[in-house]
C-alpha atoms as a PDB file:
ATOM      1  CA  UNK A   1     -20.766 -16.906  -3.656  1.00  0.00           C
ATOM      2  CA  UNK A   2     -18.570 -16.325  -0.414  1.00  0.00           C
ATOM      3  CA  UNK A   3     -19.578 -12.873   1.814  1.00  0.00           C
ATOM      4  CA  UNK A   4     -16.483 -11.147   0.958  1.00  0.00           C
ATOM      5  CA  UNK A   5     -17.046 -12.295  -3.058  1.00  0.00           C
ATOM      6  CA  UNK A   6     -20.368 -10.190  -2.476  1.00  0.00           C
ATOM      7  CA  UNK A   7     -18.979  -7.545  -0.668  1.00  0.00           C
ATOM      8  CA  UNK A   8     -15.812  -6.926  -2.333  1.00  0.00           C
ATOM      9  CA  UNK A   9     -16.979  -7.711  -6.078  1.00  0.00           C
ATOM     10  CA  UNK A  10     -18.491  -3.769  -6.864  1.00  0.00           C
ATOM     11  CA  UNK A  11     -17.673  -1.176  -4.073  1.00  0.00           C
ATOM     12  CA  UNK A  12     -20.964  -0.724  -2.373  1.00  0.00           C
ATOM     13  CA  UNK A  13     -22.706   2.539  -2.393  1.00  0.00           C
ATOM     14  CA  UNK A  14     -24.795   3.733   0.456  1.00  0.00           C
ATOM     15  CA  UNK A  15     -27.137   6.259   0.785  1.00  0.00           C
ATOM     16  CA  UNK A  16     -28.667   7.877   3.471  1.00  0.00           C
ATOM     17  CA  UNK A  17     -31.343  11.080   4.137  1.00  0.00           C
ATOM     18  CA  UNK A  18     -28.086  13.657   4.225  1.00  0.00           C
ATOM     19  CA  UNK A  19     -25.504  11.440   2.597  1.00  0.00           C
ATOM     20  CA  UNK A  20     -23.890   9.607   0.110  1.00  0.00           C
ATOM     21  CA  UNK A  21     -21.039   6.979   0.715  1.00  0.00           C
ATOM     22  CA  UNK A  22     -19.033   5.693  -2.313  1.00  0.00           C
ATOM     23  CA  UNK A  23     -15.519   4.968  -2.902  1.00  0.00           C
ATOM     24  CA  UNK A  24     -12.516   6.968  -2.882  1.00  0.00           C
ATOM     25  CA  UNK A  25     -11.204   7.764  -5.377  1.00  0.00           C
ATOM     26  CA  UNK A  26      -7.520   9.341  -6.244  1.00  0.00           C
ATOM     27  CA  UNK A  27      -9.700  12.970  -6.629  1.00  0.00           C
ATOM     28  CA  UNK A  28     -10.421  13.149  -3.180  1.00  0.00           C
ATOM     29  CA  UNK A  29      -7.061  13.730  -1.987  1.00  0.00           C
ATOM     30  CA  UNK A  30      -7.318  17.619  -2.057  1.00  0.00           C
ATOM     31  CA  UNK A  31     -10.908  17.158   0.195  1.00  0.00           C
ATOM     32  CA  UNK A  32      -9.104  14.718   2.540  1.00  0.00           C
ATOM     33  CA  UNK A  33      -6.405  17.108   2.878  1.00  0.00           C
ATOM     34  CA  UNK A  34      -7.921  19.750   3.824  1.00  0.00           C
ATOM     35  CA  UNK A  35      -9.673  17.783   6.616  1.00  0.00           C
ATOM     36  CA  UNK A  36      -6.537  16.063   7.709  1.00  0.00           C
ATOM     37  CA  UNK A  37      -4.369  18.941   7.656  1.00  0.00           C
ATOM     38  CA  UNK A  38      -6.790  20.704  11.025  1.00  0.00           C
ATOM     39  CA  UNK A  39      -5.070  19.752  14.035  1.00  0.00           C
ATOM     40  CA  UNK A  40      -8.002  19.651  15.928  1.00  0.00           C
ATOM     41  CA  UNK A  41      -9.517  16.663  13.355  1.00  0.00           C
ATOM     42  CA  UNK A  42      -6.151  15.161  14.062  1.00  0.00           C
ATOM     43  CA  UNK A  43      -6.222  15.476  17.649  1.00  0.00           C
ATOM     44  CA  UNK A  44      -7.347  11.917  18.672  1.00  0.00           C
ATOM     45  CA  UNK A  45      -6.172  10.232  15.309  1.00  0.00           C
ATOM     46  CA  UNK A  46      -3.600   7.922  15.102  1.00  0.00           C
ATOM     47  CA  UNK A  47      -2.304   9.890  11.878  1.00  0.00           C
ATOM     48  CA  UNK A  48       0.254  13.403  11.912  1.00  0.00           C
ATOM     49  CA  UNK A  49      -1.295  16.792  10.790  1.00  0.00           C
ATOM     50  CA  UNK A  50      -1.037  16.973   7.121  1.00  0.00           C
ATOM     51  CA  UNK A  51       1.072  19.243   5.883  1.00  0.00           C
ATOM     52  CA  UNK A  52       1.536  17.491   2.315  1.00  0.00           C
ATOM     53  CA  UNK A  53      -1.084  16.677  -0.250  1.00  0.00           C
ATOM     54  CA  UNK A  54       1.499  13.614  -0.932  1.00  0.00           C
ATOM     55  CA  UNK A  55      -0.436  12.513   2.794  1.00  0.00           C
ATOM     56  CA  UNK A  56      -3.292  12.555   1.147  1.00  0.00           C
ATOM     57  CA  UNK A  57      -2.619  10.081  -1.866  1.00  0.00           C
ATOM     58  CA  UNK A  58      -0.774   8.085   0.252  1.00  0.00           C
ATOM     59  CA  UNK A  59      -3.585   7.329   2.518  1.00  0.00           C
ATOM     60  CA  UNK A  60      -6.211   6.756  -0.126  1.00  0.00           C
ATOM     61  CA  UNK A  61      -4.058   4.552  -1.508  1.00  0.00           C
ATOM     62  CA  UNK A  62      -3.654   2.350   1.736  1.00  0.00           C
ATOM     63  CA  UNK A  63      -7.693   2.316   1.853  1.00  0.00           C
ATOM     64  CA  UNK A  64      -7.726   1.102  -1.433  1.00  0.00           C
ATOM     65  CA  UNK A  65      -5.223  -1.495  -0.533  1.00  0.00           C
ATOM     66  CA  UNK A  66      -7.044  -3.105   2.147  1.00  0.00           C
ATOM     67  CA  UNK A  67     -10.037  -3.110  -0.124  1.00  0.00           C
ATOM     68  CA  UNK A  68      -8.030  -4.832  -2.797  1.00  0.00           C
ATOM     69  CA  UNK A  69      -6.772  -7.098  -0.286  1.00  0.00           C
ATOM     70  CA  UNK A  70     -10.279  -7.716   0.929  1.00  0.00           C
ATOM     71  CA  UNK A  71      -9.304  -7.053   4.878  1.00  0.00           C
ATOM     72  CA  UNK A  72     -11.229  -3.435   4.819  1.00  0.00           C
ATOM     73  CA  UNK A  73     -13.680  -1.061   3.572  1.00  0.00           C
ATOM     74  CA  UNK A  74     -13.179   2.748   3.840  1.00  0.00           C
ATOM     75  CA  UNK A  75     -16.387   4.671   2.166  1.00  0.00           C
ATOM     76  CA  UNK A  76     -15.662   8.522   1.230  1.00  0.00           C
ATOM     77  CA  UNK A  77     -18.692  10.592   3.123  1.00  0.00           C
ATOM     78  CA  UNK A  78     -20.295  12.925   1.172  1.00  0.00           C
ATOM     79  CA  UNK A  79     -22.888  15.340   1.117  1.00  0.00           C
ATOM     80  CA  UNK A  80     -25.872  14.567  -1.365  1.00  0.00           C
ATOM     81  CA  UNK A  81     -25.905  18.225  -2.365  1.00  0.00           C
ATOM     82  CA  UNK A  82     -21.916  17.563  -2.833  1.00  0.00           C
ATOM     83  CA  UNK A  83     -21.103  13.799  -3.937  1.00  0.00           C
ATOM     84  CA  UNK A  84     -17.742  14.923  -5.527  1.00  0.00           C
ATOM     85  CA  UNK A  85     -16.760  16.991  -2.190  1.00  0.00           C
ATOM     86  CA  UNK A  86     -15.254  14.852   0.271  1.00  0.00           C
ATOM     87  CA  UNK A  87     -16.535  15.643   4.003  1.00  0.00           C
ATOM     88  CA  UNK A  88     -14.881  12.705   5.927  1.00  0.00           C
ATOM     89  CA  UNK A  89     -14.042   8.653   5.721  1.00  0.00           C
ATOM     90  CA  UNK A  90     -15.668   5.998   8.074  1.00  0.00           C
ATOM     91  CA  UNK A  91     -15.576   2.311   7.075  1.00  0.00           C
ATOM     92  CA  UNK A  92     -14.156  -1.561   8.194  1.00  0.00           C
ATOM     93  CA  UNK A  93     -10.295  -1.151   8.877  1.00  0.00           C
ATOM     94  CA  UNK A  94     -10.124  -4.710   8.949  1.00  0.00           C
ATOM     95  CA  UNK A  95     -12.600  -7.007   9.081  1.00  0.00           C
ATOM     96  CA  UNK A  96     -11.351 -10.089  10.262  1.00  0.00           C
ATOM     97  CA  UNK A  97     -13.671 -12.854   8.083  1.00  0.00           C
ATOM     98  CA  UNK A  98     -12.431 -16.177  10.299  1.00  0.00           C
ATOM     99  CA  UNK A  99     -14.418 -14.258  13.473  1.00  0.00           C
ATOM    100  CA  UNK A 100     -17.139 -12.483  11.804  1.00  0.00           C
ATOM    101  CA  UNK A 101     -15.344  -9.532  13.373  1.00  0.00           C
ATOM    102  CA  UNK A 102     -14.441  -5.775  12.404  1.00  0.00           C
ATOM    103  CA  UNK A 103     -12.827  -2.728  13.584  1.00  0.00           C
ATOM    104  CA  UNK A 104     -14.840   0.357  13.051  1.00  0.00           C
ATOM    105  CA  UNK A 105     -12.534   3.894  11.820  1.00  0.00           C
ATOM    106  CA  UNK A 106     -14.268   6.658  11.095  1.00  0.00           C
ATOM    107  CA  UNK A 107     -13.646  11.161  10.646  1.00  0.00           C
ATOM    108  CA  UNK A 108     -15.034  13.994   9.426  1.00  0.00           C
ATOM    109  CA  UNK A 109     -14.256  17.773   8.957  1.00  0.00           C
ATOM    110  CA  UNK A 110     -14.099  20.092  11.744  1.00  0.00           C
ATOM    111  CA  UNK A 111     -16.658  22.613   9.963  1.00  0.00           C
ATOM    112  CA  UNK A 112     -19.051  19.093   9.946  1.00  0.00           C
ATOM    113  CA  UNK A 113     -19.042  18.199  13.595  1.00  0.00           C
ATOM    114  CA  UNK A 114     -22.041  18.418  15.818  1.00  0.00           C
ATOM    115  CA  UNK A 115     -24.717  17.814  13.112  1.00  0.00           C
ATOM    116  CA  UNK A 116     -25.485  13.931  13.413  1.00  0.00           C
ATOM    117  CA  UNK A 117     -23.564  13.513  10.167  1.00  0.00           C
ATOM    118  CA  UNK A 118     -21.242  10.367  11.381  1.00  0.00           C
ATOM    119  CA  UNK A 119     -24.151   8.867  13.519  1.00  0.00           C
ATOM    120  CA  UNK A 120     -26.086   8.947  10.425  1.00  0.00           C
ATOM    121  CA  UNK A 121     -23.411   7.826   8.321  1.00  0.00           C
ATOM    122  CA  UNK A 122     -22.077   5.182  10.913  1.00  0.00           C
ATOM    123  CA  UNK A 123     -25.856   3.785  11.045  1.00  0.00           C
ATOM    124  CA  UNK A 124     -25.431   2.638   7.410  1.00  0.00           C
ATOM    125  CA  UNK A 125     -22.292   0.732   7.221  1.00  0.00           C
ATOM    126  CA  UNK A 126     -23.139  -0.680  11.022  1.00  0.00           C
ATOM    127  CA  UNK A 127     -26.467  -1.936   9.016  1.00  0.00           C
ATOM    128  CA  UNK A 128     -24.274  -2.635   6.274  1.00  0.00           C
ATOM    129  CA  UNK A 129     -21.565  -4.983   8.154  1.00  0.00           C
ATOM    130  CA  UNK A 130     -24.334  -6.480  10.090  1.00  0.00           C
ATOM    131  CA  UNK A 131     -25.969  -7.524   6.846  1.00  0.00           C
ATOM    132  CA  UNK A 132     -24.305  -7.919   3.716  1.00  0.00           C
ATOM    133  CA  UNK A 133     -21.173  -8.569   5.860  1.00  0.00           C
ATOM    134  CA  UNK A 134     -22.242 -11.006   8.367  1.00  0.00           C
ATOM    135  CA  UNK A 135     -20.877  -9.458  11.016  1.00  0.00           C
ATOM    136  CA  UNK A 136     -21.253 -10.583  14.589  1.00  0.00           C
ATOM    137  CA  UNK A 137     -19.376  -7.930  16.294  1.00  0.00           C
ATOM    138  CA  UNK A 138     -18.198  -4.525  15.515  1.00  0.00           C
ATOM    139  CA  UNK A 139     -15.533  -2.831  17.820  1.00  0.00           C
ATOM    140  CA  UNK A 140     -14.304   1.118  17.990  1.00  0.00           C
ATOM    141  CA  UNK A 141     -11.362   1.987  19.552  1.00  0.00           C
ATOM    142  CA  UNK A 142     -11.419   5.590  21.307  1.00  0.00           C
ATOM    143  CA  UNK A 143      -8.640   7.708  22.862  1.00  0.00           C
ATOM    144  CA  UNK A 144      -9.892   7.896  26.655  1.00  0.00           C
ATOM    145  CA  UNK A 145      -9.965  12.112  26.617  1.00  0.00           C
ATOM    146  CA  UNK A 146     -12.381  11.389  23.325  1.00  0.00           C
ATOM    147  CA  UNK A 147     -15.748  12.549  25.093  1.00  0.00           C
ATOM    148  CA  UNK A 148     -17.313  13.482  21.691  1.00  0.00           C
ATOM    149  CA  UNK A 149     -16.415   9.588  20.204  1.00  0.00           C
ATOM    150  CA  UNK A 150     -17.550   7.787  23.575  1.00  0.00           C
ATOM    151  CA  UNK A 151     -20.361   9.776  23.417  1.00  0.00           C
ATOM    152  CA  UNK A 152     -21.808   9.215  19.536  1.00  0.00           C
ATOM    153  CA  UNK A 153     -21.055   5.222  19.837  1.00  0.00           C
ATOM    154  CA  UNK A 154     -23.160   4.989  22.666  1.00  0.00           C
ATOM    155  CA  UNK A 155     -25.974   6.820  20.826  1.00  0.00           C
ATOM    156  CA  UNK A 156     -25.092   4.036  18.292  1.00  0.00           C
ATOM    157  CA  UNK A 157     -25.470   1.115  20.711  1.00  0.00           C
ATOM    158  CA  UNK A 158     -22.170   0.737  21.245  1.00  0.00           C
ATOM    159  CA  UNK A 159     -20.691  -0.474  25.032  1.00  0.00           C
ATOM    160  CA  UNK A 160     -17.713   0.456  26.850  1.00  0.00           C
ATOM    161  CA  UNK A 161     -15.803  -3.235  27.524  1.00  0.00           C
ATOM    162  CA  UNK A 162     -12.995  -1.340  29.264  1.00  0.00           C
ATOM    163  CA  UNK A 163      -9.489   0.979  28.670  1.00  0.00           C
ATOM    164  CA  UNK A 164      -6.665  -0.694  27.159  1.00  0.00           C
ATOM    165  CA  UNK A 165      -4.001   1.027  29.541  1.00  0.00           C
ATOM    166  CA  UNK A 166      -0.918   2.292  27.239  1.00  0.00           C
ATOM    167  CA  UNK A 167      -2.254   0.540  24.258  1.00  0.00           C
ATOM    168  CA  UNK A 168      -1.176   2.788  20.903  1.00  0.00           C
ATOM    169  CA  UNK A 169       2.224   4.644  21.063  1.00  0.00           C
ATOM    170  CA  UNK A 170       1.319   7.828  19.170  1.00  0.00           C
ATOM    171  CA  UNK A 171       2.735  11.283  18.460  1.00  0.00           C
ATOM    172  CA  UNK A 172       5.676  10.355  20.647  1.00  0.00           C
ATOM    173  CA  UNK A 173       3.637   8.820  23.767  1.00  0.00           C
ATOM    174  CA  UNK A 174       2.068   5.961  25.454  1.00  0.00           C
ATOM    175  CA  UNK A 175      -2.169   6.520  25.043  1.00  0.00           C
ATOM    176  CA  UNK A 176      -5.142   4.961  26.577  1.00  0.00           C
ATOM    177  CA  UNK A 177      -7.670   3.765  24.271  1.00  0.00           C
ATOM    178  CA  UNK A 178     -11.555   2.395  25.186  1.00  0.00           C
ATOM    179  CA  UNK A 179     -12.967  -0.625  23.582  1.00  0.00           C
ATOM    180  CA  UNK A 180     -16.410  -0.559  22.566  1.00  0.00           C
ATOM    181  CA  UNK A 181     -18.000  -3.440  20.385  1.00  0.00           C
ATOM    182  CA  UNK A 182     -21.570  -3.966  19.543  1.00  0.00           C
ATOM    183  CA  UNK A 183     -22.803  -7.449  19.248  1.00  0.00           C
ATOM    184  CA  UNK A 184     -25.296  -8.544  16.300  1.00  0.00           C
ATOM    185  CA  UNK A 185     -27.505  -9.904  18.950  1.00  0.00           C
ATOM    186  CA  UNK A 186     -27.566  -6.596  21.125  1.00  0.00           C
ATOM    187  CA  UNK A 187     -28.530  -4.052  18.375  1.00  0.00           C
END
């Protein structure tokens, strides 16, 4: 049986001391709407402020596409206390299987941030892609003004490989981005 075969045969579930990560589902739209819809979660996000729950759907759907597809893997992050309450997404949005390589996505609620909850949940699916996915590198791409970001993939044991100058074109401008990757052999 091929990695992805393995990987993309039952979602995975992943647990962790605070959290649970499982699929979406269509019933998380109204959760990831109310996170997407603060302008401050969409601040350094390559999506537009919600203002329709149709935003929502839309971009479960295109998660569940790349699953289907077998290029990605977005996990719903939930609170143990709260598996049916949606508190953010992090997860593979590609994972390019030729190069043992993926990109890492990841957000969360503004009422979540500063409590370790994405380093915690991040830790898993890192373990996760390293493991069941045979990864050899994992890369996160950053808006440069993203302190908070920079800051949380270090902790990880992520590096900074540089700024790609002007590299997204995003809410009507030109952005810097920073790579970071972590190697299988660094961790």
């Amino acid at each position: 049986m091929t990695t992805a075969a393995m990987v993309y045969g039952v979602f995975p579930r992943l647990e962790t001391d605070r959290l649970v990560l499982r699929e979406l589902t269509s019933g998380d739209a109204h959760g990831l709407f109310q996170i997407f819809s603060n302008s401050e979660v969409t601040r350094y996000y390559d999506l537009d402020t919600f203002t329709r729950m149709q935003q929502a759907a839309e971009l479960i759907d295109r998660f569940r596409q790349r699953y289907e597809r077998q290029i990605g893997l977005r996990w719903a992050l939930t609170l143990k206390e709260d598996p049916g309450g949606v508190v953010g997404t992090c997860g593979y949005n590609i994972w390019i299987q030729s190069s043992n390589r993926s990109v890492l996505g990841y957000d969360l609620a503004r009422g979540c941030w500063g409590q370790g909850l994405m380093t915690e949940a991040l830790a898993a699916i890192i373990e996760f892609g390293f493991e069941k996915m045979s990864l050899n590198r994992i890369e996160a791409l950053a808006f440069r003004e993203n302190e908070a970001s920079h800051r949380m993939l270090e902790k990880l044991g992520f590096e900074c490989e540089g700024v790609l100058r002007e590299y997204e074109f995003l809410k009507g401008a030109y952005v810097d981005m920073s790579l970071h990757s972590l190697l299988r052999q660094r961790r």
